[in-house]
N, C-alpha and C. Protein backbone atom coordinates (compact mmCIF):
# COMPACT_ATOMS: atom_id res chain seq x y z
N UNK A 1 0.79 43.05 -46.80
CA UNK A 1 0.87 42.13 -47.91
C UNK A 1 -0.45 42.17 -48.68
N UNK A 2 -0.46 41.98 -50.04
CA UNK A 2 -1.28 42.26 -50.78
C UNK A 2 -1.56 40.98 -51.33
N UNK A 3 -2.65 39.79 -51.79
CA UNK A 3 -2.32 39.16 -52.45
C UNK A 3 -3.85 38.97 -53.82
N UNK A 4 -3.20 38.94 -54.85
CA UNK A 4 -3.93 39.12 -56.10
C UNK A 4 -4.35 37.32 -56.23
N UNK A 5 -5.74 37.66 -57.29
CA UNK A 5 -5.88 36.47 -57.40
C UNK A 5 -5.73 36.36 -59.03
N UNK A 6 -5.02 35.94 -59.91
CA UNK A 6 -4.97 35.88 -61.32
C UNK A 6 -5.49 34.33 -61.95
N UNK A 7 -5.23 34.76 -63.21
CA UNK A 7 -6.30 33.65 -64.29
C UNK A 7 -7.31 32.75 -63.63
N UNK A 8 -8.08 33.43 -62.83
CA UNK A 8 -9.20 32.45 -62.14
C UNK A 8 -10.41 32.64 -63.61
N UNK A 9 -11.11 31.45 -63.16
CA UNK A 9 -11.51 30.65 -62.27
C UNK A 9 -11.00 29.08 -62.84
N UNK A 10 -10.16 28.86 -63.38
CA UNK A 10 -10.11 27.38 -63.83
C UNK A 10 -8.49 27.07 -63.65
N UNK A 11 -7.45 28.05 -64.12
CA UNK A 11 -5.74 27.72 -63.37
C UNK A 11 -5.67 28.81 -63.01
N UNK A 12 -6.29 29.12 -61.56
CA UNK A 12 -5.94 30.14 -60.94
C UNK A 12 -4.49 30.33 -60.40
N UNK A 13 -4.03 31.70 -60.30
CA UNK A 13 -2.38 31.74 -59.54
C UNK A 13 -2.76 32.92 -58.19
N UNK A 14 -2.16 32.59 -57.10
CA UNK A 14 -2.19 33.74 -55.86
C UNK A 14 -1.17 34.41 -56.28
N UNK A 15 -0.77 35.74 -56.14
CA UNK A 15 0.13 36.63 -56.64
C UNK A 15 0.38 37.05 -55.39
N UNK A 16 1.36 36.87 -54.28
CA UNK A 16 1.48 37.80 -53.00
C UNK A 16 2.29 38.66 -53.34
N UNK A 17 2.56 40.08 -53.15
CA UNK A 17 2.71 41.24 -53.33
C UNK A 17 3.90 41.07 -51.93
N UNK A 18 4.58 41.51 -51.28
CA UNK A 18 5.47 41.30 -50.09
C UNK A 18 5.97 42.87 -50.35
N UNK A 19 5.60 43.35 -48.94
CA UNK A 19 6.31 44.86 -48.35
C UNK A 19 8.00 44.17 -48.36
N UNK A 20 9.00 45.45 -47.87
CA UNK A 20 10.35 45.63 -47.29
C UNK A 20 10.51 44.34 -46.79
N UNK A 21 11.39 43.15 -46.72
CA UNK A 21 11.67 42.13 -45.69
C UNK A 21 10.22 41.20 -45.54
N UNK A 22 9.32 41.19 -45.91
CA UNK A 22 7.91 40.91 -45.58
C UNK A 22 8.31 39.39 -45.82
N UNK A 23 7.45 38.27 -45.21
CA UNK A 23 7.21 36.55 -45.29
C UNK A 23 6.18 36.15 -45.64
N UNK A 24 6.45 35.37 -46.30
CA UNK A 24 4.53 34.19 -46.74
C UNK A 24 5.40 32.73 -46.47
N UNK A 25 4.74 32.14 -45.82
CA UNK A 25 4.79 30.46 -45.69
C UNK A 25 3.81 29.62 -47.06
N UNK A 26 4.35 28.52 -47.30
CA UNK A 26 3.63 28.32 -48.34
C UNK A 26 3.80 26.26 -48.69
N UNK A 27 3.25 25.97 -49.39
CA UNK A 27 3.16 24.10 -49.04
C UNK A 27 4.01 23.98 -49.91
N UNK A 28 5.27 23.00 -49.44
CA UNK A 28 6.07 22.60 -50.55
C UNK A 28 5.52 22.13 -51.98
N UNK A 29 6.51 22.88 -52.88
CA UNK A 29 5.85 22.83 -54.54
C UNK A 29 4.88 23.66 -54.90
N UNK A 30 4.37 24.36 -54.18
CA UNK A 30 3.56 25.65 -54.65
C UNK A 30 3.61 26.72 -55.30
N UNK A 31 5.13 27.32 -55.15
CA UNK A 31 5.53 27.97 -55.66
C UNK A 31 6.06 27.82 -57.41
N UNK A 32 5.41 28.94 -58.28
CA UNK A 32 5.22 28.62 -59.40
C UNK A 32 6.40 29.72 -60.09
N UNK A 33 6.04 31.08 -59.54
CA UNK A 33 7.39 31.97 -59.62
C UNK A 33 7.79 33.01 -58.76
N UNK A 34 8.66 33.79 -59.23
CA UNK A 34 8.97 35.12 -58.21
C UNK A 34 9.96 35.71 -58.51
N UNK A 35 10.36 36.85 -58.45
CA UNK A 35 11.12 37.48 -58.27
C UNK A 35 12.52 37.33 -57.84
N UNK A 36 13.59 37.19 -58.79
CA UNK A 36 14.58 37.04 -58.56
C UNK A 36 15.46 37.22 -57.67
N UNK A 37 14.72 38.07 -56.53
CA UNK A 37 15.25 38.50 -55.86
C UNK A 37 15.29 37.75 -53.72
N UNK A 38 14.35 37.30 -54.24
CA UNK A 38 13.09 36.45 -52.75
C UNK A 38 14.19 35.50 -52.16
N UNK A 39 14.35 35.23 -51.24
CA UNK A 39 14.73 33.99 -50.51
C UNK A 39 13.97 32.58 -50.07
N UNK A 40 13.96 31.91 -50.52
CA UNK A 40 13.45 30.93 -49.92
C UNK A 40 14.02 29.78 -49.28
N UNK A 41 13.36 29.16 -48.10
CA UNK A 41 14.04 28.88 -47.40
C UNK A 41 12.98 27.64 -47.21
N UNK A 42 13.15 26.33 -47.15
CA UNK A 42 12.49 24.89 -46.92
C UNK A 42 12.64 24.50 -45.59
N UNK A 43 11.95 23.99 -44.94
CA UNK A 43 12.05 23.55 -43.35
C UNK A 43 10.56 22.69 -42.53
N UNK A 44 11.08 22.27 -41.62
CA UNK A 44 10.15 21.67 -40.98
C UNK A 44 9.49 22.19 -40.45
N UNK A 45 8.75 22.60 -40.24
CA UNK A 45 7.72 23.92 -39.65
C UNK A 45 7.09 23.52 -38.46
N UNK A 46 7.71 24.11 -37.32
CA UNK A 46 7.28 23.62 -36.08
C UNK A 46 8.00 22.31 -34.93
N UNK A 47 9.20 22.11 -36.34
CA UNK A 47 9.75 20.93 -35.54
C UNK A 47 9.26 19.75 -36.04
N UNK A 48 9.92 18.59 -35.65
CA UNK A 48 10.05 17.29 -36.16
C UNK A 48 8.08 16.65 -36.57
N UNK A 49 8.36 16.97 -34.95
CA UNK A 49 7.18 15.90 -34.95
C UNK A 49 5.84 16.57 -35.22
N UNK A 50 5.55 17.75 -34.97
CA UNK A 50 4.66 18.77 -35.73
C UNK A 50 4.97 18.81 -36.69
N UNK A 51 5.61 18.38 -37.77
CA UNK A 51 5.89 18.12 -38.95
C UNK A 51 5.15 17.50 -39.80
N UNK A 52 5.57 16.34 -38.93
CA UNK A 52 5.06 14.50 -39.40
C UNK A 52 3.79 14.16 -39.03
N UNK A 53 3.47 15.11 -37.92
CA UNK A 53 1.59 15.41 -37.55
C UNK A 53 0.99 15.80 -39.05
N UNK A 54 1.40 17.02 -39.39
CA UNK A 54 0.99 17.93 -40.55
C UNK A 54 1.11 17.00 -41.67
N UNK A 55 2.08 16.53 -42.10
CA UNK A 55 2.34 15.38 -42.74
C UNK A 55 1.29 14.07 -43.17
N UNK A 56 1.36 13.60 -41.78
CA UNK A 56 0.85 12.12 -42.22
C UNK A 56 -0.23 12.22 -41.57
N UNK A 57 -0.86 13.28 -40.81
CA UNK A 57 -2.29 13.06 -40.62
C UNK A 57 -3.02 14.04 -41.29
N UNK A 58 -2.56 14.94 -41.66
CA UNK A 58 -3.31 16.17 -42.70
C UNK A 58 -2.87 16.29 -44.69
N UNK A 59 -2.41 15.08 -44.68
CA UNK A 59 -2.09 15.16 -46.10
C UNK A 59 -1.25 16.00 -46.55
N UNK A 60 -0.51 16.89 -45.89
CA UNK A 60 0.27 17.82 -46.90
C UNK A 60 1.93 17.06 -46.68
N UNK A 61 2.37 18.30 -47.29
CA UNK A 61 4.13 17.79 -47.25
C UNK A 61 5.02 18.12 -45.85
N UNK A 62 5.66 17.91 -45.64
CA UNK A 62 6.34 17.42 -44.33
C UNK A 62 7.19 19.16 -44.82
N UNK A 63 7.54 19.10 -45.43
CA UNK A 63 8.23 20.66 -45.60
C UNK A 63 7.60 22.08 -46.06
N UNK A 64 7.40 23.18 -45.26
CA UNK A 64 6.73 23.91 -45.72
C UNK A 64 7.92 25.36 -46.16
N UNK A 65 7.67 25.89 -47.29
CA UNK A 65 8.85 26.94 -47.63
C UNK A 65 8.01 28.11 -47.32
N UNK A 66 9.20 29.14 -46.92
CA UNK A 66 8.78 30.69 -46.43
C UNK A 66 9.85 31.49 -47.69
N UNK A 67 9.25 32.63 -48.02
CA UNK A 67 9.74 33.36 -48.82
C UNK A 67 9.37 34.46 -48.70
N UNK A 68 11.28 34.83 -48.40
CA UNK A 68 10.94 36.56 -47.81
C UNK A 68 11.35 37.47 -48.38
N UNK A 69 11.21 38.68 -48.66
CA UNK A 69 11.02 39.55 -50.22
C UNK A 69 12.58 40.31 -49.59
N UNK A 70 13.12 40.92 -50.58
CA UNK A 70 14.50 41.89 -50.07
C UNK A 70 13.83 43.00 -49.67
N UNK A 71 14.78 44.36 -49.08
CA UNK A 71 14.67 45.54 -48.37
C UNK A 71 13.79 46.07 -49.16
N UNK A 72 13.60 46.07 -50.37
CA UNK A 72 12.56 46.69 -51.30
C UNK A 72 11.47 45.50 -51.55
N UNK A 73 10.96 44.90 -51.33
CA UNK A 73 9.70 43.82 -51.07
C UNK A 73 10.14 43.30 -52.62
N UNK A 74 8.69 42.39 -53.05
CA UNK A 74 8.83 41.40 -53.98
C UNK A 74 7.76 41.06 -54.20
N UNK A 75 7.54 40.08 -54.49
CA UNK A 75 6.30 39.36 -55.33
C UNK A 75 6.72 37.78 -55.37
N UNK A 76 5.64 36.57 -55.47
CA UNK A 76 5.87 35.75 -55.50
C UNK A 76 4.43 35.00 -55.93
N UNK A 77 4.64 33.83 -56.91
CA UNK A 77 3.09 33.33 -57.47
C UNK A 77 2.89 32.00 -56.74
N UNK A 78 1.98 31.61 -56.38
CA UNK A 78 1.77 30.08 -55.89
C UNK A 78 0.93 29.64 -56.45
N UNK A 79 0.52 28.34 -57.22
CA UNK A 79 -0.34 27.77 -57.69
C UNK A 79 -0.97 26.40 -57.22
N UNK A 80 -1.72 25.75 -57.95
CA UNK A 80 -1.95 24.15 -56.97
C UNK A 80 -1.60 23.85 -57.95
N UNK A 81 -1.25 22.01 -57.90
CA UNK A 81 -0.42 21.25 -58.67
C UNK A 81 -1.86 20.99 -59.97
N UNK A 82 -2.72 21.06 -59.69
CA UNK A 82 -4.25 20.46 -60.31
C UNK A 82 -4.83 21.76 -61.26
N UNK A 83 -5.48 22.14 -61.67
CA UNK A 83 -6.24 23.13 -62.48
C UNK A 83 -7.28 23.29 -61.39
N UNK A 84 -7.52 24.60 -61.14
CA UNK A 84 -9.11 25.06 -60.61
C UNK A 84 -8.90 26.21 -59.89
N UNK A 85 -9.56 26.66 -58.81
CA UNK A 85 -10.04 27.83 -58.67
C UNK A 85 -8.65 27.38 -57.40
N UNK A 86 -8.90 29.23 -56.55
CA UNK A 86 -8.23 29.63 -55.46
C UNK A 86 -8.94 30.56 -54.71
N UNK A 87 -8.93 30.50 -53.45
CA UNK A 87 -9.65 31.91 -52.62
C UNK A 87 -9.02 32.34 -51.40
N UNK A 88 -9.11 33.43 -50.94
CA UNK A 88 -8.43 33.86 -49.78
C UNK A 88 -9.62 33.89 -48.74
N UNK A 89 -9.09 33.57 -47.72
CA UNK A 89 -9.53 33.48 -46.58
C UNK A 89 -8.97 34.68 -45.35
N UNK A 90 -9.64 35.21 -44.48
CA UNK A 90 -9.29 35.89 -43.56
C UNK A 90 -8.68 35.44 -42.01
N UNK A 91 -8.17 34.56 -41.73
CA UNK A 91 -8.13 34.17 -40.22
C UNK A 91 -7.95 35.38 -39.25
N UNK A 92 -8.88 34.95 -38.32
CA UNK A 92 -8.75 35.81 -36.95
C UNK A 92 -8.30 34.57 -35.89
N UNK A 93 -8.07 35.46 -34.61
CA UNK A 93 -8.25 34.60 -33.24
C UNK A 93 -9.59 33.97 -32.98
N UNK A 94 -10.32 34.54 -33.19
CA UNK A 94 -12.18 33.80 -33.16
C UNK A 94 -12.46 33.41 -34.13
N UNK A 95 -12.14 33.36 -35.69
CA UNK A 95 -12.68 32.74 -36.54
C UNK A 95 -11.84 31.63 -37.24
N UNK A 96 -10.71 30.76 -35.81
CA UNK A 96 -9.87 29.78 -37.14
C UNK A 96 -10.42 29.49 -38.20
N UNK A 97 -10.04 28.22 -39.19
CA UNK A 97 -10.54 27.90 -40.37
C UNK A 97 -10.06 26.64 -40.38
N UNK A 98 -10.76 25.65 -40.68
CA UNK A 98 -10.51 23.99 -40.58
C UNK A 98 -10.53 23.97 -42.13
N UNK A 99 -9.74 23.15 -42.90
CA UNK A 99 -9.18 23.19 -44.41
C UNK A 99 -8.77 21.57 -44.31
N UNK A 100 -9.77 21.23 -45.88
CA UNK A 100 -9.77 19.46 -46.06
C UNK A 100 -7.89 19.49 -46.55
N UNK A 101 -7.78 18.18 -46.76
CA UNK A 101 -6.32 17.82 -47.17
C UNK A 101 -5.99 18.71 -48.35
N UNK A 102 -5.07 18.78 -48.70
CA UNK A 102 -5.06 18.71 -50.23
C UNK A 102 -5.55 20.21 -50.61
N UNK A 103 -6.05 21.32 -49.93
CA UNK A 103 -6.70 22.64 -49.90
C UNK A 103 -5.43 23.82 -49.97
N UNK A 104 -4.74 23.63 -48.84
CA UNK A 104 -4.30 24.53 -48.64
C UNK A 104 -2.73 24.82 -49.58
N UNK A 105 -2.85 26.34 -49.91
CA UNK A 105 -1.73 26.66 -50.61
C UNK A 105 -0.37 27.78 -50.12
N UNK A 106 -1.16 28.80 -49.10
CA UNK A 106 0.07 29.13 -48.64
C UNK A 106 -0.97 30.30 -47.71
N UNK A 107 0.26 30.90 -46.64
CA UNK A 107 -0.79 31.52 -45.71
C UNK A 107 0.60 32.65 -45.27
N UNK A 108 -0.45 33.93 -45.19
CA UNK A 108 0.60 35.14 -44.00
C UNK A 108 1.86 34.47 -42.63
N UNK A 109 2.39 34.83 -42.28
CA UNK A 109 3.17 34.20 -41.21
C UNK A 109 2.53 34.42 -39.79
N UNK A 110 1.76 35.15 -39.56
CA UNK A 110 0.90 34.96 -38.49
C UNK A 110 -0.14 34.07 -38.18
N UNK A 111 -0.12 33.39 -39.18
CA UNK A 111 -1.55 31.52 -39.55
C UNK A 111 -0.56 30.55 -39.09
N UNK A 112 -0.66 29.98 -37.74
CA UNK A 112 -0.39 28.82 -37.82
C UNK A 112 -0.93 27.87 -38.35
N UNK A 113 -0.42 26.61 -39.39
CA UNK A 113 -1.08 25.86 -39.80
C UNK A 113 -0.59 24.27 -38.91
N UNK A 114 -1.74 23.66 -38.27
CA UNK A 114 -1.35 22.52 -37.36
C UNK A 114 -2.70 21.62 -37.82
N UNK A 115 -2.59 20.53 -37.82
CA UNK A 115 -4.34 19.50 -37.37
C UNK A 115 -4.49 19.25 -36.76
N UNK A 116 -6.10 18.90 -37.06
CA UNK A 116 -6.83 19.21 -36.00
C UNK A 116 -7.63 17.20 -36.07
N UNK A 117 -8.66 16.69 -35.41
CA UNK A 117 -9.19 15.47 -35.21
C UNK A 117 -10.16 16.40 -36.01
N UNK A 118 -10.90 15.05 -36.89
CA UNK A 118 -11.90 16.46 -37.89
C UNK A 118 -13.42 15.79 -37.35
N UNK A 119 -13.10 14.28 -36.79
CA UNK A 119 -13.96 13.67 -36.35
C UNK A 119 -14.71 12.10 -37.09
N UNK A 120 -15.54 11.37 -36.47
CA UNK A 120 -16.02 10.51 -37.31
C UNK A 120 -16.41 10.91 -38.58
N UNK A 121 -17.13 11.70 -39.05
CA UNK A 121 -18.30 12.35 -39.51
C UNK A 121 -17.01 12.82 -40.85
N UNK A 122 -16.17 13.01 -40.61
CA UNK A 122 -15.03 13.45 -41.41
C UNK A 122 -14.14 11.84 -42.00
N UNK A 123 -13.98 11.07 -40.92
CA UNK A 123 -13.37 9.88 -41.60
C UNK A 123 -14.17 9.30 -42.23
N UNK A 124 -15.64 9.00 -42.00
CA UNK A 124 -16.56 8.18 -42.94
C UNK A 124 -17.13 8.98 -43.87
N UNK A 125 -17.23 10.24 -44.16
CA UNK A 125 -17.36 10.67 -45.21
C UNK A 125 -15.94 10.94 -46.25
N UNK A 126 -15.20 9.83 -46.04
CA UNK A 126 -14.54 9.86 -46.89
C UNK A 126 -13.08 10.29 -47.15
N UNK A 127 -12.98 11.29 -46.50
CA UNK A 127 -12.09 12.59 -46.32
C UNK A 127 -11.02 12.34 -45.26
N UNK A 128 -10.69 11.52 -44.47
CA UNK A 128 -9.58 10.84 -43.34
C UNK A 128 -10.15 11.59 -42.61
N UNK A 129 -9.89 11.43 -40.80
CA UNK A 129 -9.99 11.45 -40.24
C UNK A 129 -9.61 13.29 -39.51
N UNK A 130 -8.57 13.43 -40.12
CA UNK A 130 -8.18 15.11 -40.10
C UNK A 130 -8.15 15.83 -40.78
N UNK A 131 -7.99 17.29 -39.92
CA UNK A 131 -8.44 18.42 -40.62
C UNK A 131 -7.23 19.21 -40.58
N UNK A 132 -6.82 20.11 -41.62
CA UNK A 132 -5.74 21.38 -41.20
C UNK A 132 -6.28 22.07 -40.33
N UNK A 133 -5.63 23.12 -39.44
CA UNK A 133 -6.09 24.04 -39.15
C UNK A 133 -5.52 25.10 -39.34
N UNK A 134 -6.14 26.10 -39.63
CA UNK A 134 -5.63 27.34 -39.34
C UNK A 134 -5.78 28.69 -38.27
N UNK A 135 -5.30 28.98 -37.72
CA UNK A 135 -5.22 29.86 -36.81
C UNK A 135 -4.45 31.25 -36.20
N UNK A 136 -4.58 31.53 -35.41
CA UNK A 136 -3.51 33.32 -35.60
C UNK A 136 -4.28 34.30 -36.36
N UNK A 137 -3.70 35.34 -37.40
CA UNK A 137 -4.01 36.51 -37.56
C UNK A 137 -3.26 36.23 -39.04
N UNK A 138 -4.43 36.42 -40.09
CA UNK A 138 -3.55 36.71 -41.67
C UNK A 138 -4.34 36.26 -42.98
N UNK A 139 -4.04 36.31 -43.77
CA UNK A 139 -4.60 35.76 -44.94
C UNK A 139 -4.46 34.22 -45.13
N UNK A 140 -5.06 33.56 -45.45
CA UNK A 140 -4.76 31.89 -45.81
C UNK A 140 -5.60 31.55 -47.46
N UNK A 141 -4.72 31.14 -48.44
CA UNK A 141 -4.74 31.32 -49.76
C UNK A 141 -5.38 29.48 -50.15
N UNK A 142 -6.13 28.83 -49.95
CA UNK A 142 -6.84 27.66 -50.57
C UNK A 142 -7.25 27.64 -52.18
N UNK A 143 -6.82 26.43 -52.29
CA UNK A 143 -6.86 25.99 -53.97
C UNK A 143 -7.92 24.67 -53.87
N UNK A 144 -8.75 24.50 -55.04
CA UNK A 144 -9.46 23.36 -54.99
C UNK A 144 -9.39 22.94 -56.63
N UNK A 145 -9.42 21.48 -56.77
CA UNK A 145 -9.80 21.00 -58.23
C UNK A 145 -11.09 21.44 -58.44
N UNK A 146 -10.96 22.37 -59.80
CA UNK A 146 -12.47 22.72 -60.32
C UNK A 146 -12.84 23.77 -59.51
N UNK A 147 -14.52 24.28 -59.68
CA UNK A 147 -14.65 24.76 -59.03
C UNK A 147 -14.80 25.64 -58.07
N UNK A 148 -14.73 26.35 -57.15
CA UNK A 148 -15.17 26.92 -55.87
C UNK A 148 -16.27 27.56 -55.59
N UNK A 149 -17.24 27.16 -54.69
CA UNK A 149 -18.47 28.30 -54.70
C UNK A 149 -18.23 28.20 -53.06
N UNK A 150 -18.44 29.95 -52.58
CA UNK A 150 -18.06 30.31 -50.98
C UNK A 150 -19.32 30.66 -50.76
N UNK A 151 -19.76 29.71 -49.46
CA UNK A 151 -21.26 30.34 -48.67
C UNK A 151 -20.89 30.96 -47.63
N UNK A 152 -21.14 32.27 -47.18
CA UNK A 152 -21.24 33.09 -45.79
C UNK A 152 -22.79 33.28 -45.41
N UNK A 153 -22.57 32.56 -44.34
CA UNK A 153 -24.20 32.05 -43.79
C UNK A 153 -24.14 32.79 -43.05
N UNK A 154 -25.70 32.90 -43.10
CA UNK A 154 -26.36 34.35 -42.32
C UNK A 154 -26.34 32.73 -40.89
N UNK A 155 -27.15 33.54 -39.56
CA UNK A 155 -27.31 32.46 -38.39
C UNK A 155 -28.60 31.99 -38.70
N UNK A 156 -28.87 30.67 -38.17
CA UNK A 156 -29.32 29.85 -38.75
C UNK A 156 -29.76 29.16 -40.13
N UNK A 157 -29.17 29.82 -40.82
CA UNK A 157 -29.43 29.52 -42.38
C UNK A 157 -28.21 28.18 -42.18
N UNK A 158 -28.62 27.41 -43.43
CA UNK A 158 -28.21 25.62 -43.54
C UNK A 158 -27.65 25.43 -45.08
N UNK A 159 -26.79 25.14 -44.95
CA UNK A 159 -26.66 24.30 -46.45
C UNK A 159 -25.66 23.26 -46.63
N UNK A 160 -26.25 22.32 -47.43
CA UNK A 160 -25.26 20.70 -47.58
C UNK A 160 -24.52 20.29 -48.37
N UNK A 161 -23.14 20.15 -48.49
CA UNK A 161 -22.41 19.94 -48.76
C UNK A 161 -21.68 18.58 -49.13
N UNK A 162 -21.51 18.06 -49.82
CA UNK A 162 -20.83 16.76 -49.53
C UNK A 162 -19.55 16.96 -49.10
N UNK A 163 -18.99 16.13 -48.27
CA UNK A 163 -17.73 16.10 -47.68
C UNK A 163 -16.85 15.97 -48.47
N UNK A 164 -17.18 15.37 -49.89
CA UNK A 164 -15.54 15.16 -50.74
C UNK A 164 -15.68 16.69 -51.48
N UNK A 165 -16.36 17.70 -51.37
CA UNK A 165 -16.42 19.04 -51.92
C UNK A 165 -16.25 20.06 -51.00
N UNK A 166 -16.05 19.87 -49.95
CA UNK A 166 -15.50 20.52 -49.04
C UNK A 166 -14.64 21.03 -48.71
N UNK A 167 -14.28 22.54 -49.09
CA UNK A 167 -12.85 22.62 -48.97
C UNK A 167 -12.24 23.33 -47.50
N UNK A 168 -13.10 24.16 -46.69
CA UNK A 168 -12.95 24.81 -45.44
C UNK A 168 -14.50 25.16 -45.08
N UNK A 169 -14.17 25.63 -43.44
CA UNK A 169 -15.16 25.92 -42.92
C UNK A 169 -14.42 26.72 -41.73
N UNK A 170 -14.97 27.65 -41.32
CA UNK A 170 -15.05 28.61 -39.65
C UNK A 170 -15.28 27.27 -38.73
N UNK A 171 -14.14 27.47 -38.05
CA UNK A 171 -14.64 26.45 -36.74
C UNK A 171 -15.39 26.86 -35.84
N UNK A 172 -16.02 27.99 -36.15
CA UNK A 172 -17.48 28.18 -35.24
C UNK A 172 -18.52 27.76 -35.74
N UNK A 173 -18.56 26.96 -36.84
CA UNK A 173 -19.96 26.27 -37.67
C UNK A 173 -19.62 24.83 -37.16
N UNK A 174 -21.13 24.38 -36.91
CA UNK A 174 -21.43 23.15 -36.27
C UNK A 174 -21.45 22.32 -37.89
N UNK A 175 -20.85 21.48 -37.77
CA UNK A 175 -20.71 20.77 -39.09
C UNK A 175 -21.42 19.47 -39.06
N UNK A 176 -22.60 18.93 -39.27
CA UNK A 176 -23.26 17.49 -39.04
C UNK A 176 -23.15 16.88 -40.01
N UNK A 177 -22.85 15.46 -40.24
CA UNK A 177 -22.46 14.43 -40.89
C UNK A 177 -24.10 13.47 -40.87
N UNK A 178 -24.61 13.14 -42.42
CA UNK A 178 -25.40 12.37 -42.42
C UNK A 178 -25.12 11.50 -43.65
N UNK A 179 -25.87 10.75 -43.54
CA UNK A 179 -25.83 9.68 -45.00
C UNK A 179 -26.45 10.54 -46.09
N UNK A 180 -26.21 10.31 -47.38
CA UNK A 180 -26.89 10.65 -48.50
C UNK A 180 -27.91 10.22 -48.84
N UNK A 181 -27.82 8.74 -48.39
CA UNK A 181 -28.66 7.64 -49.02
C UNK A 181 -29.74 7.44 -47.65
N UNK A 182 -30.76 6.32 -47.60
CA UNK A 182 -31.59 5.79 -47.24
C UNK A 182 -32.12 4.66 -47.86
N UNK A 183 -32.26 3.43 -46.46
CA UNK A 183 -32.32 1.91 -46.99
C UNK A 183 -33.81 1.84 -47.83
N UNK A 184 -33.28 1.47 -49.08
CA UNK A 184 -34.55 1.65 -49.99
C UNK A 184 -34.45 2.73 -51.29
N UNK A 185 -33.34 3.63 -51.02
CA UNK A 185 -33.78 5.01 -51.94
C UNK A 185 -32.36 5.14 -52.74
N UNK A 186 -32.52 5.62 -53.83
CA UNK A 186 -30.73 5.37 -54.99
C UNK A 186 -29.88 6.58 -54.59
N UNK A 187 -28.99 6.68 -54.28
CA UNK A 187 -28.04 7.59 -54.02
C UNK A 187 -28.37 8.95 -55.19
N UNK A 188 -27.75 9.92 -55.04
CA UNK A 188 -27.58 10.99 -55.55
C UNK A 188 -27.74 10.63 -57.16
């Protein structure tokens, strides 16, 4: 599977490309167009209650659609409902990817997408309490309002982020949560 990234950087569209029979999973309403030819198919992904996990503790929609290309493959566009950027991500077995609410747009069929507890540090900065996750083997396609700048940190190199700009991270990065402020000093 191939997937293009078009009219970036402000209404970006993912363009997945789909071999013979090939699948992309994707967040209900994402899908913007495709090929007349594609199947798509709406469902609970994982079952009821892995559903309503994904659902009501990770912000997305309770239904996730798969669309699978005919004997001669296909094409299919996904967009976010908002204006702004999009980026692809790589998932491995060692490098899941933890993704804020509201991020994710559609992923290879080898990414499980489930949540995760994202932690205090995640509920008081604002952002609820959970995280997507992603995991398995594949591409995973994230959309953000505005935006996107991607850091690949060398080891020990640091940089701060605010949590409401956060759109993913490698769950092998130690993620620390501090205040902005200090009693006495004006916020940002």
């Amino acid at each position: 599977m191939e997937i293009q990234l078009r009219h970036n950087p402000s209404f970006s569209v993912a363009r997945a490309i789909l071999g013979p029979s090939e699948a992309i999973r994707a967040e209900s309403g994402a899908m913007m167009a495709m090929a007349a030819d594609l199947n798509l198919d709406a469902k609970i992904e994982g079952g009821l209650m892995k559903g309503l996990k994904r659902s009501v503790l990770g912000g997305e929609s309770l239904f996730m659609t798969t669309a699978t290309a005919a004997a001669h493959g296909g094409w299919i566009d996904f967009a976010p409902s908002l204006p702004g950027d999009v980026t692809v991500f790589d998932v491995t077995p060692e490098t899941p990817l933890l993704i804020q609410k509201g991020s994710f747009l559609c992923a290879e069929m080898g990414v499980e997408i489930d949540t995760q507890w994202g932690g205090m540090r995640n509920l008081i900065g604002g952002e609820g309490g959970f995280l997507l996750r992603a995991s398995g083997q594949g591409k995973v396609v994230l959309s953000c309002y505005g935006a996107l700048d991607r850091f690949e940190l060398q080891p020990g190199q640091q940089v701060v982020v605010d949590t409401n700009h956060m759109v993913a991270f490698a769950r092998r990065r130690r993620w620390p949560c501090a205040p902005t402020t200090r009693r006495g000093r004006r916020p940002w």
